[in-house]
N, C-alpha and C. Protein backbone atom coordinates (compact mmCIF):
# COMPACT_ATOMS: atom_id res chain seq x y z
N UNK A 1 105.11 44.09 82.03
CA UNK A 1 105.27 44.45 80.64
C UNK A 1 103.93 44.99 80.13
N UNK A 2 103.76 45.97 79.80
CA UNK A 2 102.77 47.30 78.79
C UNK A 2 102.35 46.17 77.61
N UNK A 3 101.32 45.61 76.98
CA UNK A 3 101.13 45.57 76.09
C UNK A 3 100.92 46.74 74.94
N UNK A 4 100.93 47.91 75.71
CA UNK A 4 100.83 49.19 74.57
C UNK A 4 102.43 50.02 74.05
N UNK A 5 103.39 49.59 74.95
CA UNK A 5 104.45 50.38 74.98
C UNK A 5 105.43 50.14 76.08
N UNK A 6 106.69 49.96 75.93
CA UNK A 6 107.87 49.59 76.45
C UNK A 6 109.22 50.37 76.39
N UNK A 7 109.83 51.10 77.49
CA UNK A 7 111.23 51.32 77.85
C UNK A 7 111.85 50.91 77.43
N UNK A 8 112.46 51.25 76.14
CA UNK A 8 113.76 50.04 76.37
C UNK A 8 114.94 50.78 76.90
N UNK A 9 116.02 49.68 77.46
CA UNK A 9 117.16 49.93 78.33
C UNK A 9 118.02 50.43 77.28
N UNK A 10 117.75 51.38 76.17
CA UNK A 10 118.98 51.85 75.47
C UNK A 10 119.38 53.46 75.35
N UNK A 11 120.73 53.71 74.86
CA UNK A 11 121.01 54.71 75.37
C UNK A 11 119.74 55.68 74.57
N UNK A 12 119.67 57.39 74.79
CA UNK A 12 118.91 58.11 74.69
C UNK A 12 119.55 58.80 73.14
N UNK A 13 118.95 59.51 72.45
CA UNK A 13 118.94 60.17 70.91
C UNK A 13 120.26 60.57 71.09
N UNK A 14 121.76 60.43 70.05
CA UNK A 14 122.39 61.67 70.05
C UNK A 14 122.23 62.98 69.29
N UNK A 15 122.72 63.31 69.52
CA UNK A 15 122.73 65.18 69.78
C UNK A 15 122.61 64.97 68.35
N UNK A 16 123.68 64.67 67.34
CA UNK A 16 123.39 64.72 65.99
C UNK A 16 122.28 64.62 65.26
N UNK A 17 121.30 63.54 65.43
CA UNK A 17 120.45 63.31 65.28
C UNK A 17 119.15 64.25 65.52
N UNK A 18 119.25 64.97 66.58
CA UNK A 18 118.69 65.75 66.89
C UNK A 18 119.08 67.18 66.24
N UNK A 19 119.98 67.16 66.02
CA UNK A 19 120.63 68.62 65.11
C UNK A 19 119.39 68.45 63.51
N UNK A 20 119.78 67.09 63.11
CA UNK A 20 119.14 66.60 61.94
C UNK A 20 117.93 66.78 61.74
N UNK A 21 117.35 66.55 62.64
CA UNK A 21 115.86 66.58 62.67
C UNK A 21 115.14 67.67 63.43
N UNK A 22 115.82 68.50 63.78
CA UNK A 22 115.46 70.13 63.89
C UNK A 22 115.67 70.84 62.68
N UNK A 23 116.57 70.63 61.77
CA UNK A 23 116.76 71.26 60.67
C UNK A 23 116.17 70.44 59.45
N UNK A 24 115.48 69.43 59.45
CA UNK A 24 115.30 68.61 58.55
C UNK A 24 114.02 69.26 57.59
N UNK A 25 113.87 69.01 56.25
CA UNK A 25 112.65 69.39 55.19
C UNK A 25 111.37 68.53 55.00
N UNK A 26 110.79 68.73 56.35
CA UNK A 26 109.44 68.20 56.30
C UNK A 26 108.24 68.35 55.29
N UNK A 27 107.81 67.30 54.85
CA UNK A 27 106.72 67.74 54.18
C UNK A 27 105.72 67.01 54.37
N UNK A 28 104.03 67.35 53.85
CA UNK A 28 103.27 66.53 53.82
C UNK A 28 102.94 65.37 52.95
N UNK A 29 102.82 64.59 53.39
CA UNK A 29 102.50 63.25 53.11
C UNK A 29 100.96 62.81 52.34
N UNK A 30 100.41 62.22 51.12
CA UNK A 30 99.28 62.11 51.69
C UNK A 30 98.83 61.10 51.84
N UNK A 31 99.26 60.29 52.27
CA UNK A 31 98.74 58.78 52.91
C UNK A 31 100.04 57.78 53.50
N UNK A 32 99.98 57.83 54.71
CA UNK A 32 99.10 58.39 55.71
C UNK A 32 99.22 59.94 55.75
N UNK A 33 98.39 60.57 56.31
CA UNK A 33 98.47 62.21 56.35
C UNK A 33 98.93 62.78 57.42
N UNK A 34 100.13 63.03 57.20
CA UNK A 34 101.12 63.68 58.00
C UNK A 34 102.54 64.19 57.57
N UNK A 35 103.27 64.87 58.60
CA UNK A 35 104.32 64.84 58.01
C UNK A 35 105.53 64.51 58.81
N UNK A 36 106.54 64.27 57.50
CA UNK A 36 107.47 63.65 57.66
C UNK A 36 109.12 63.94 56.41
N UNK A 37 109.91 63.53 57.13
CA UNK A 37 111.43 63.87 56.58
C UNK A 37 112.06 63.09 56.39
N UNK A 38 113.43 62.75 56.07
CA UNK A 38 114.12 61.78 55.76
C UNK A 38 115.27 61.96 56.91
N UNK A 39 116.05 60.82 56.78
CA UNK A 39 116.76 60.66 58.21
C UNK A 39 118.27 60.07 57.80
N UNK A 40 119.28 59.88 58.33
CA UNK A 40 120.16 59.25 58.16
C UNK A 40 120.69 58.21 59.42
N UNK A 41 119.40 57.93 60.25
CA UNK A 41 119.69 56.71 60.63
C UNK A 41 119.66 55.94 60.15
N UNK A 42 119.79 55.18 58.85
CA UNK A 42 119.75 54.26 57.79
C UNK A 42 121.22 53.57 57.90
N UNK A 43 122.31 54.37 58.31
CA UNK A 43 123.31 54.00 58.60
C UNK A 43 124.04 53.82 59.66
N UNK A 44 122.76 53.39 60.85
CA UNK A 44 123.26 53.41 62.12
C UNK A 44 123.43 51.87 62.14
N UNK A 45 124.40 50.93 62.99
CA UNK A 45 124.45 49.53 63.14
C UNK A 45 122.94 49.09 64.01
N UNK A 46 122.37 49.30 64.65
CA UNK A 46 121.25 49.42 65.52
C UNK A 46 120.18 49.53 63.98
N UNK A 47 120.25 50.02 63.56
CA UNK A 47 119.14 50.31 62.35
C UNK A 47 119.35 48.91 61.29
N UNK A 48 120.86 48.47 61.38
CA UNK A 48 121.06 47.49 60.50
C UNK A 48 120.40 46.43 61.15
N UNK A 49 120.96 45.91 62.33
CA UNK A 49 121.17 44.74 62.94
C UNK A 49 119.30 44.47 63.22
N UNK A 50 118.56 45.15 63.44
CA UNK A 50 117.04 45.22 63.35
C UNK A 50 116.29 44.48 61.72
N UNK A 51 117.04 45.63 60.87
CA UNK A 51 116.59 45.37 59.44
C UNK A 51 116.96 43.70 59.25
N UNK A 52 118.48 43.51 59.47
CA UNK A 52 118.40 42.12 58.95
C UNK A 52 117.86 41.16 59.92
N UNK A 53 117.23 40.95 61.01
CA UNK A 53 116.55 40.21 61.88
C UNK A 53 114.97 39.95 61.40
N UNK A 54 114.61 41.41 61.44
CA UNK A 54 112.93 41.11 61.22
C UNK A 54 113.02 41.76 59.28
N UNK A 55 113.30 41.93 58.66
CA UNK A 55 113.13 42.14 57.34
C UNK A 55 113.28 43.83 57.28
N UNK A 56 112.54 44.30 56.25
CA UNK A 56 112.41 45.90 55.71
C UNK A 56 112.35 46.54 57.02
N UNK A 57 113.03 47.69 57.18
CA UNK A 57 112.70 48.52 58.29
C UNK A 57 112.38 50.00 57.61
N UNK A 58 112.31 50.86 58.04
CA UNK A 58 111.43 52.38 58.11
C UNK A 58 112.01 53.06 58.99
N UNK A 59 112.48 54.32 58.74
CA UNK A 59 113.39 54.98 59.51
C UNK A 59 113.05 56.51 59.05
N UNK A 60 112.08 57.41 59.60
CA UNK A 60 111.52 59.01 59.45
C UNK A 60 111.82 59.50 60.48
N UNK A 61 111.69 60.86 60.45
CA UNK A 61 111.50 62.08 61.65
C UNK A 61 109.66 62.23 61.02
N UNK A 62 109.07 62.71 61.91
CA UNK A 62 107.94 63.10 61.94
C UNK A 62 107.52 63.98 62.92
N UNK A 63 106.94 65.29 62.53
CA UNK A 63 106.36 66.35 62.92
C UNK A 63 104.83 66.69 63.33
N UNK A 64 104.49 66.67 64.47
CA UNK A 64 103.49 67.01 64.75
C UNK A 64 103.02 68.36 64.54
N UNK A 65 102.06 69.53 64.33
CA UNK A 65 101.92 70.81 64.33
C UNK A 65 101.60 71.22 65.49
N UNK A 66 102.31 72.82 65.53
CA UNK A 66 101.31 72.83 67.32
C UNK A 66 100.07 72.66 66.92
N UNK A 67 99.48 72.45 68.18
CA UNK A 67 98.29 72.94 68.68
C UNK A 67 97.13 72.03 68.07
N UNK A 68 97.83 70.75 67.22
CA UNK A 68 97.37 69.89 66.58
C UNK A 68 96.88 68.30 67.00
N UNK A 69 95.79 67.62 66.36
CA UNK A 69 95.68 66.22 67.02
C UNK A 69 95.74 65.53 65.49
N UNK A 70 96.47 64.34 65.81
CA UNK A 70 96.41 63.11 65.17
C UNK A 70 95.85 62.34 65.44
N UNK A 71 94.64 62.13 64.64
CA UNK A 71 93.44 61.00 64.97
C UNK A 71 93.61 59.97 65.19
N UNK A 72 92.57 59.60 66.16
CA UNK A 72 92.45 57.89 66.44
C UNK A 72 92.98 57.05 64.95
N UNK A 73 93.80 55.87 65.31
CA UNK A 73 94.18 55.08 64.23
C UNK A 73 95.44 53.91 64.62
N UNK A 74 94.92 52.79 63.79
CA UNK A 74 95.43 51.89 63.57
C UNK A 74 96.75 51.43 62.50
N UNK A 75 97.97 51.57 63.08
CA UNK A 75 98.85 52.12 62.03
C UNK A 75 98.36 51.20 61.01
N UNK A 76 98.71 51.12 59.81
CA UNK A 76 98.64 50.18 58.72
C UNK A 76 100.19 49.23 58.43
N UNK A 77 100.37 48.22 57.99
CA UNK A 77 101.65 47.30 57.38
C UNK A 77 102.51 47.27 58.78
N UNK A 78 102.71 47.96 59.82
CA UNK A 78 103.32 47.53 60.66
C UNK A 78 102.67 47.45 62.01
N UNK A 79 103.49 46.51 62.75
CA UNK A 79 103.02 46.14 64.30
C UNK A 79 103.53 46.80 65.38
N UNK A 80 105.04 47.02 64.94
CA UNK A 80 105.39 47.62 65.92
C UNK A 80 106.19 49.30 65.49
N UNK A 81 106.87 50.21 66.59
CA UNK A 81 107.43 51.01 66.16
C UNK A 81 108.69 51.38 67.36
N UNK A 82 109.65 52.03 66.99
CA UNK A 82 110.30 52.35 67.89
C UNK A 82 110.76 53.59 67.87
N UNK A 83 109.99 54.56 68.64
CA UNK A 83 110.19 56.17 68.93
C UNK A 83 111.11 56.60 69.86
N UNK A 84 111.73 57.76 69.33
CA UNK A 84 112.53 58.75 70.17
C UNK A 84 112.46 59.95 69.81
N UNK A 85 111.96 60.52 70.87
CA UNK A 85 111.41 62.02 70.78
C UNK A 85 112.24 62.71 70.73
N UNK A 86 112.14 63.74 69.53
CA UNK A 86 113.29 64.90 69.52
C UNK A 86 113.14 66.02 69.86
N UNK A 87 111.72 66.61 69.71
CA UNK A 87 111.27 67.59 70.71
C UNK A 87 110.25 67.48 70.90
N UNK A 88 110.22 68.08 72.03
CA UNK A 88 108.36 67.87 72.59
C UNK A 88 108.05 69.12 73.50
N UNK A 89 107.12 68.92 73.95
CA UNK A 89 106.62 70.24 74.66
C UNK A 89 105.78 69.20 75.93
N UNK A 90 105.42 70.66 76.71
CA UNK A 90 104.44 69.55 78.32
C UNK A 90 103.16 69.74 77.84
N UNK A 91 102.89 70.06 76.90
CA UNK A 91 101.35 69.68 76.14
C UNK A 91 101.36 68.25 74.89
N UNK A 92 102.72 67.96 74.96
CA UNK A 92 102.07 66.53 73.99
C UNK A 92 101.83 65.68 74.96
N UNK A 93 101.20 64.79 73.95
CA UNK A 93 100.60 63.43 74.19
C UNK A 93 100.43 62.31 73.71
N UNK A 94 100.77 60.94 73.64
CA UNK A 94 100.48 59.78 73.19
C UNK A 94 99.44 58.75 73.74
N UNK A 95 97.99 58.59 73.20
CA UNK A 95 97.28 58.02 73.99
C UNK A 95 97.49 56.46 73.33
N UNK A 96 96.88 55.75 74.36
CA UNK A 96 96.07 54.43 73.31
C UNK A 96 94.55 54.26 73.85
N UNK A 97 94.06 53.52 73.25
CA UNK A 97 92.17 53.26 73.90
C UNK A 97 92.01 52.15 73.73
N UNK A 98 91.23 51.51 74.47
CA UNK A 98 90.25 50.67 74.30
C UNK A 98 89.09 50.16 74.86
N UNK A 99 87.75 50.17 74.20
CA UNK A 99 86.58 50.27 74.84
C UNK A 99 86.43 49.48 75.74
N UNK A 100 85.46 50.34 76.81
CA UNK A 100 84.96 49.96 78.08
C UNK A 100 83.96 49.26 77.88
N UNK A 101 84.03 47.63 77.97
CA UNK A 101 83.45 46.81 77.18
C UNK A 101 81.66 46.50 78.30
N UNK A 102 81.99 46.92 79.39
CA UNK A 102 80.86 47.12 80.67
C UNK A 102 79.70 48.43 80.40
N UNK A 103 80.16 49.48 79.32
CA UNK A 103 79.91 50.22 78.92
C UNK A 103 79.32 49.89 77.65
N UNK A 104 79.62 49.46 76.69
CA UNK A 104 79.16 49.57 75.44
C UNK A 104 77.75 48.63 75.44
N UNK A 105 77.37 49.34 74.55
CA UNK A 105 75.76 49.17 74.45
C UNK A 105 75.99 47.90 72.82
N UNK A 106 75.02 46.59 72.44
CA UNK A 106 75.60 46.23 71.67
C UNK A 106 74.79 46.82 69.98
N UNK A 107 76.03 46.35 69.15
CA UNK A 107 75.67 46.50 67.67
C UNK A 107 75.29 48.53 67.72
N UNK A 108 76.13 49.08 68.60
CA UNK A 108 76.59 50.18 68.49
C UNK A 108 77.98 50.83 69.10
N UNK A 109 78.88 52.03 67.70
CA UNK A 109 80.10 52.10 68.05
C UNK A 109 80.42 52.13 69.51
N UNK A 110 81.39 52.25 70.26
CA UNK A 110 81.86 52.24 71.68
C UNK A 110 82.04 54.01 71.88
N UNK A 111 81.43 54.67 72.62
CA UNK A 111 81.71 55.68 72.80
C UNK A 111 82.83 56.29 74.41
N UNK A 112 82.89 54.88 75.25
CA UNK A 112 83.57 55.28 76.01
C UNK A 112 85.05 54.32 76.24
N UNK A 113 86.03 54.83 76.40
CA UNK A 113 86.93 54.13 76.20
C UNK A 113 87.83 53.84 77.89
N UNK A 114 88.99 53.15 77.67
CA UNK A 114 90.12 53.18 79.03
C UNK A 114 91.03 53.92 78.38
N UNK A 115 92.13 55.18 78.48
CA UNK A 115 92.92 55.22 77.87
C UNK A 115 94.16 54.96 78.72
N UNK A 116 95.05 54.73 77.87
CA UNK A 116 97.06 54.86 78.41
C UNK A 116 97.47 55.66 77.92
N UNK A 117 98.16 56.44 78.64
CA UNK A 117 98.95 57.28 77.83
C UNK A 117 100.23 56.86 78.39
N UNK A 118 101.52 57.69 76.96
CA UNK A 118 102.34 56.88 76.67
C UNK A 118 103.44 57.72 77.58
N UNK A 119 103.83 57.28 78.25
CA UNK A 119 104.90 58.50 79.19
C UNK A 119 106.27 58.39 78.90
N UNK A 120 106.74 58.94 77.45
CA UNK A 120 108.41 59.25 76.88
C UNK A 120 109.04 59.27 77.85
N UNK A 121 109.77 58.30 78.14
CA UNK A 121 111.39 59.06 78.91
C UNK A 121 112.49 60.00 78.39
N UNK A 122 112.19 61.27 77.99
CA UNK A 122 112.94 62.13 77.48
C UNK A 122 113.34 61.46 75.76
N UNK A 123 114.85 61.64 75.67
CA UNK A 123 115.20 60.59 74.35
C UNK A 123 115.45 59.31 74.14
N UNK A 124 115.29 58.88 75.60
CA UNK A 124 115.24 57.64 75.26
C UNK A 124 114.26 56.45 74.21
N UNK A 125 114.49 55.68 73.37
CA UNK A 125 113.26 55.01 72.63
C UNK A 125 112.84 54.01 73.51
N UNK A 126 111.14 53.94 72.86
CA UNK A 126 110.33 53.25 73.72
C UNK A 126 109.59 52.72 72.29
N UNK A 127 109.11 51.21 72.24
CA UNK A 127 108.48 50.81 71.57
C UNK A 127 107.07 50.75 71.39
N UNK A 128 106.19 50.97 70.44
CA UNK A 128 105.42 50.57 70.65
C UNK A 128 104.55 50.14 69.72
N UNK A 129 103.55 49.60 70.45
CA UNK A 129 102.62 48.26 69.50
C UNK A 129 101.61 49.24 69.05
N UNK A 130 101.57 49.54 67.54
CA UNK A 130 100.91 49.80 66.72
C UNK A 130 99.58 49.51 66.41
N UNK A 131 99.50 47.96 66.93
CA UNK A 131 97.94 47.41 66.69
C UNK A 131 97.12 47.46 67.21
N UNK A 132 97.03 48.80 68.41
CA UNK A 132 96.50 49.16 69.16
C UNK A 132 95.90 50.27 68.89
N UNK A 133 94.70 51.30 69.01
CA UNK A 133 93.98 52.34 68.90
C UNK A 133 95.10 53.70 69.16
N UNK A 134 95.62 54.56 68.76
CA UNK A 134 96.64 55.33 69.26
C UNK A 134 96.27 56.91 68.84
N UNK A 135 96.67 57.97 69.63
CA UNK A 135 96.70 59.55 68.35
C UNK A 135 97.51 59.92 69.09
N UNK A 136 97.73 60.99 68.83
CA UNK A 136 98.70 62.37 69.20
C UNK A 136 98.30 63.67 69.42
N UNK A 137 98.28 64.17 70.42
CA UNK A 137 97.39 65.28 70.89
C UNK A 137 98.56 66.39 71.23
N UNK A 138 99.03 67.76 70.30
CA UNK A 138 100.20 68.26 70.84
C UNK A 138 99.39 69.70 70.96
N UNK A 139 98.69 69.89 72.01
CA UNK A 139 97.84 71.46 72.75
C UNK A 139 98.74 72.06 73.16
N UNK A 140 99.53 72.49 72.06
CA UNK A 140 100.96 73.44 72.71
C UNK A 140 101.76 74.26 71.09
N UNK A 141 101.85 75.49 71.48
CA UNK A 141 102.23 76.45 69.88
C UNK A 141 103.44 75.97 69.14
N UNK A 142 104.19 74.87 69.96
CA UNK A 142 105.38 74.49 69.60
C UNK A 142 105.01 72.89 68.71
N UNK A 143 105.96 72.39 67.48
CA UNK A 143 105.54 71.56 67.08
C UNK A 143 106.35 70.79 68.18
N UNK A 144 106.31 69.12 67.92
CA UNK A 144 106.51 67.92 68.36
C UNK A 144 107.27 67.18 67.04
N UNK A 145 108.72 66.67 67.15
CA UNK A 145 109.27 65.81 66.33
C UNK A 145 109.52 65.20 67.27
N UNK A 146 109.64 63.58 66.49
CA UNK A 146 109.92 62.38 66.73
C UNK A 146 111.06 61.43 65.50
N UNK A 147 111.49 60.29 65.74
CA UNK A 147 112.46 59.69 65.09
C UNK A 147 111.81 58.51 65.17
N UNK A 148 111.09 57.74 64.32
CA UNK A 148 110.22 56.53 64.19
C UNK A 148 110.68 55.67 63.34
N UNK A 149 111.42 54.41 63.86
CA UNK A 149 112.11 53.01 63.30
C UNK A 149 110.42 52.30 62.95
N UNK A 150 110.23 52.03 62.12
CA UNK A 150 109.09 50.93 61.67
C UNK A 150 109.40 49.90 61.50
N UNK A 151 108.67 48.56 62.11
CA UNK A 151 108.75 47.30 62.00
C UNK A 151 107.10 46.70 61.15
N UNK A 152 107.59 46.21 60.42
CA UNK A 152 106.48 45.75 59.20
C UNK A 152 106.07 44.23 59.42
N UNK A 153 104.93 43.69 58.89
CA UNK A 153 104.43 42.51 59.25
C UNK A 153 105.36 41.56 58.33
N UNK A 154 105.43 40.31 59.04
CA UNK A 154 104.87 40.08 59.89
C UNK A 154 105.27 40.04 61.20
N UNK A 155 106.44 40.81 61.54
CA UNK A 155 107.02 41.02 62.44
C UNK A 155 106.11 41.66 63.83
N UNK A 156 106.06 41.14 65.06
CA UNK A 156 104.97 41.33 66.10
C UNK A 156 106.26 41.74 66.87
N UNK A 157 105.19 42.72 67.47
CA UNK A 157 105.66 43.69 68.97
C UNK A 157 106.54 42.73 70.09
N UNK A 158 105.87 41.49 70.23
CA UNK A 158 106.38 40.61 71.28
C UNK A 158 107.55 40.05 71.03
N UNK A 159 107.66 39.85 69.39
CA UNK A 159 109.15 39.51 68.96
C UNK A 159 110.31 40.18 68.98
N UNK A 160 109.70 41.80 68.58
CA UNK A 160 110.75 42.55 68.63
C UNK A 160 111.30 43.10 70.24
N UNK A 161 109.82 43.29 71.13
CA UNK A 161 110.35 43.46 72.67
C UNK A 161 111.22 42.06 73.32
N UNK A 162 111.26 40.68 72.79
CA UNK A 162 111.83 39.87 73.09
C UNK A 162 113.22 40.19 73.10
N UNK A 163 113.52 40.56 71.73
CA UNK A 163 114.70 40.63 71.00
C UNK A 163 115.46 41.97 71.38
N UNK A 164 114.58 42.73 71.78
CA UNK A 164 115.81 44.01 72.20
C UNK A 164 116.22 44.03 73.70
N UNK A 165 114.78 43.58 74.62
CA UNK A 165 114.93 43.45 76.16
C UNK A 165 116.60 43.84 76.52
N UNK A 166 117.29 42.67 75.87
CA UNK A 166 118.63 42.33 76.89
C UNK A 166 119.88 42.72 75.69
N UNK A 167 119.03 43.45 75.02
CA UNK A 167 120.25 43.86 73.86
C UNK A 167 121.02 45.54 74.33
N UNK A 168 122.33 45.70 74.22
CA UNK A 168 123.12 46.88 74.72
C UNK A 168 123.49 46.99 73.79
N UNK A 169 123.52 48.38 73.93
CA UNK A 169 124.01 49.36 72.22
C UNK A 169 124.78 50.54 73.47
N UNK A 170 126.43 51.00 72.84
CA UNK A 170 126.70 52.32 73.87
C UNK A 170 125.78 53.42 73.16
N UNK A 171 125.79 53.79 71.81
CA UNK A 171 125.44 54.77 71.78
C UNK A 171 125.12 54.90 70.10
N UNK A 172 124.55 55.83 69.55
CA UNK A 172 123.77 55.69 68.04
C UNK A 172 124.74 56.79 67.31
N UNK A 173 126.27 57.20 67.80
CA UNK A 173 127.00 58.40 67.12
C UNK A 173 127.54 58.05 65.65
N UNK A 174 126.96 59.36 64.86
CA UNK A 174 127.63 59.19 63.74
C UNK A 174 128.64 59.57 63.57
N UNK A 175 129.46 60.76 64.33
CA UNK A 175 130.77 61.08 64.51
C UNK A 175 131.93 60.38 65.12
């Protein structure tokens, strides 16, 4: 088990969803700074059955720009997240870091790090732990959307990877 990020065994994005969030009205945000759309997974049972377990949930599409990076950062109010990529290109990227502690010199920042990067299984969602150092690196003319379930404190990564591990869903159709 990844402390940065986890497979889960569920089915992959449907098509609808993906219709949605190719056509969806992104805009910028300004805090956090990015952007983002509204979604109608709000009415998926999978979106419910989450919400009433761990409390408030969060449910966006979010757009990367080409050719764009999303800085190092520590999400804020939540621990965990659960992504499914709606499009991507072979230039994105999801890293995480954390300093090379054999390396760092003390009572100065860490300049060299270990990274992970996060390897999407297509549409399938994969969770991941937020409280970790993370960006988004998409070196490619095409943007990058994603479909991001938020889990808010005090809800922890380990609770929610507990809780979905052995959980089966057929499929997320709204039709």
């Amino acid at each position: 088990m990844d402390k940065y990020f986890y497979h889960l065994d569920l089915p992959p994005m449907d098509q609808y969803f993906i219709n949605e969030a190719e056509h969806a009205d992104f805009k910028l945000t300004s805090y956090p700074n990015l952007y983002r759309a509204d979604c109608s997974f709000y009415n998926m049972p999978f979106f419910k059955l989450l919400n009433d377990r761990f409390g408030e949930c969060y449910a966006k599409y979010y757009l990367t720009p080409p050719n764009s990076f999303y800085d190092w950062h520590v999400d804020m109010n939540r621990y965990c997240v659960i992504n499914w990529v709606i499009k991507t290109n072979k230039e994105a990227r999801t890293y995480f870091r954390e300093p090379i502690e054999e390396a760092r010199i003390p009572d100065r920042k860490p300049i060299m790090y270990h990274l992970t990067e996060v390897d999407y299984c297509g549409a399938k969602p994969t969770l991941l732990n937020a409280t970790y150092e993370h960006c988004v690196a998409n070196n490619y003319n095409e943007r990058r959307i994603i479909l991001s379930m938020s889990l808010f404190k005090p809800t922890t990564y380990q609770e929610v990877l507990e809780f979905l591990k052995p959980l089966k869903i057929r499929n997320y159709s709204l039709t």
